[in-house]
Protein backbone atom coordinates (compact mmCIF):
# COMPACT_ATOMS: atom_id res chain seq x y z
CA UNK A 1 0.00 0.00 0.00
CA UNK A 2 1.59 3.12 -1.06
CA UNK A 3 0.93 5.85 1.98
CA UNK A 4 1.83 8.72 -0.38
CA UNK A 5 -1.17 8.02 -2.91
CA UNK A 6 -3.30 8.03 -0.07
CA UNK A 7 -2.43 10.93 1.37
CA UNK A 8 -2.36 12.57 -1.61
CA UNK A 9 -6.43 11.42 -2.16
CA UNK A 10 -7.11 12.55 0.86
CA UNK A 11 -5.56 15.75 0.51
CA UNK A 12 -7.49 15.84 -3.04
CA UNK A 13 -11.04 14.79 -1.24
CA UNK A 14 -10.89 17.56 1.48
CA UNK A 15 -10.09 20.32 -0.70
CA UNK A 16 -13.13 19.60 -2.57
CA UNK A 17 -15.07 19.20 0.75
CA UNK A 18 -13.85 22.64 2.12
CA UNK A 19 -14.73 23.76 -2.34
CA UNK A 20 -17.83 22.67 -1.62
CA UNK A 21 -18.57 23.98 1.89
CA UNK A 22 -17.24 27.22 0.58
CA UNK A 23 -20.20 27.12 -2.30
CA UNK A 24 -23.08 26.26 -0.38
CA UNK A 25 -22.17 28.70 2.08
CA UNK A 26 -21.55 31.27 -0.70
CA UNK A 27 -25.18 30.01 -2.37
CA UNK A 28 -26.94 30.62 1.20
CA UNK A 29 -25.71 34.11 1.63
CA UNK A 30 -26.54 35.04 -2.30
CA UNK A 31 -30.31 33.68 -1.72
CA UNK A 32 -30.29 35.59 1.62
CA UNK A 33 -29.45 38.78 -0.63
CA UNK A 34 -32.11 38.20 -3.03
CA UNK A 35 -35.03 37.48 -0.63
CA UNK A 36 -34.28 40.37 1.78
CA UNK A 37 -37.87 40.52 3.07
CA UNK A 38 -38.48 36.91 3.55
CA UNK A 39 -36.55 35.05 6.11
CA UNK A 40 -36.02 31.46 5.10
CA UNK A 41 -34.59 30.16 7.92
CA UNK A 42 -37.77 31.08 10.09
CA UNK A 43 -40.05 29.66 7.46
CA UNK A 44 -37.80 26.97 7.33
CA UNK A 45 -37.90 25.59 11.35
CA UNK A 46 -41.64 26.40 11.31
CA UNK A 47 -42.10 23.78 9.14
CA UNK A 48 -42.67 25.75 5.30
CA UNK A 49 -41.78 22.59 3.11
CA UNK A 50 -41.64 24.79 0.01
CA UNK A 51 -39.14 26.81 0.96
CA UNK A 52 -37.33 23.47 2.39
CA UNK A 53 -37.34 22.21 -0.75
CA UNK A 54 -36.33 25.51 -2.50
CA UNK A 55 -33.22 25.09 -0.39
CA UNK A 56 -32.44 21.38 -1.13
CA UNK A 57 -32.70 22.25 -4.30
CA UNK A 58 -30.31 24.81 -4.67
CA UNK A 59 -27.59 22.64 -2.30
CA UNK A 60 -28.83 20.05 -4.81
CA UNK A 61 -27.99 22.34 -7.53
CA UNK A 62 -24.54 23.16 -6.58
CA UNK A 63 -23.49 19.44 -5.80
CA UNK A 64 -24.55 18.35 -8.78
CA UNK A 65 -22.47 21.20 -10.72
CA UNK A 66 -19.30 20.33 -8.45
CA UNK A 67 -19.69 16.59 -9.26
CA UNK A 68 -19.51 17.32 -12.50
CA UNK A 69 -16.40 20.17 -11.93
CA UNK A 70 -14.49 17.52 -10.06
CA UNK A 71 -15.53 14.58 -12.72
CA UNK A 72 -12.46 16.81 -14.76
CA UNK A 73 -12.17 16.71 -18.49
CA UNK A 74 -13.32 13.28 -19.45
CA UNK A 75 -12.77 11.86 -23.54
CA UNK A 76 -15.72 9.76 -22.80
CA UNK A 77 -19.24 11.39 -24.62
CA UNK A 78 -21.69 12.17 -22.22
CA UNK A 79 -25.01 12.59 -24.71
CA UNK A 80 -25.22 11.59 -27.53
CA UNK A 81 -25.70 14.37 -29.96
CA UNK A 82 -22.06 15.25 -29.54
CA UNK A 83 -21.36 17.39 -26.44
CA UNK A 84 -18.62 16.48 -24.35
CA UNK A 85 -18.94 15.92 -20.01
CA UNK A 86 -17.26 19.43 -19.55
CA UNK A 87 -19.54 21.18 -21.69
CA UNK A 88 -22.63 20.17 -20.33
CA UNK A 89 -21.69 20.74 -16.40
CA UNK A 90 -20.64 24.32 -17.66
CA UNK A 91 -24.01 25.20 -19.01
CA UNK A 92 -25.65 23.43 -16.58
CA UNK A 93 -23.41 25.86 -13.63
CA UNK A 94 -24.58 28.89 -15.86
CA UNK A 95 -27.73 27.38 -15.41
CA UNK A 96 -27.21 27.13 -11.78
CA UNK A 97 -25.95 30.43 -11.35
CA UNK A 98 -28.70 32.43 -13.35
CA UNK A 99 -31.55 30.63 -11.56
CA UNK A 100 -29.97 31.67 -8.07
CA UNK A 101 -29.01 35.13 -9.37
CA UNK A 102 -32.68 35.83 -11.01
CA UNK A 103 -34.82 37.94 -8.82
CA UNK A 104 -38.27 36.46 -8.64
C-alpha cells in the first residue's frame, strides 16, 4: 500500500469538501441577498416545506455542478448528440448560477 497516494487522495477529497462547503455557504448568503424581506430560515424551522425544498434544491444544484467540476475533463461522450462531459456541467453551472441570481 503506497501511503503517499493516499495521502495525496485525501488531501485531493478535502479540498473539494472545504470547495464545496465554501459554495453552499456562498449560495446561502446570495439567496439571503435576493429574498431580503423573507426570512427562510424562520419559514424553514416552522415547518414551510416549500421553501425546504427551495433550499435542497439549490444545495442540490450546486453538488450536482461540483460533481460534475471535479468529474475533470473526461474523452468519454456524455449525450449523444455530440457534447462532451465538460460542456454540459458548464451550461448546466450557468444554469445554476442564473436561476440563483434571477430575482423572482
Amino acid at each position: 500500500m503506497n501511503i503517499a497516494a493516499t495521502l495525496t487522495g485525501l488531501g485531493q477529497g478535502l479540498i473539494y469538501v472545504i470547495i464545496g462547503l465554501f459554495f453552499i455557504w456562498l449560495v446561502k448568503r446570495l439567496d439571503d441577498y435576493r429574498t431580503k424581506d423573507f426570512n427562510d430560515d424562520t419559514h424553514i424551522d416552522d415547518g414551510n416545506v416549500a421553501v425546504g425544498l427551495r433550499r435542497a434544491g439549490l444545495y442540490l444544484g450546486i453538488a450536482i455542478a461540483l460533481s460534475g467540476a471535479m468529474e475533470g475533463l473526461g474523452h468519454q461522450q456524455w449525450r449523444k448528440d455530440g457534447r462532451k462531459r465538460d460542456q454540459t456541467c458548464q451550461n448546466a453551472l450557468k444554469l445554476s448560477l442564473c436561476i440563483i441570481c434571477n430575482p423572482s
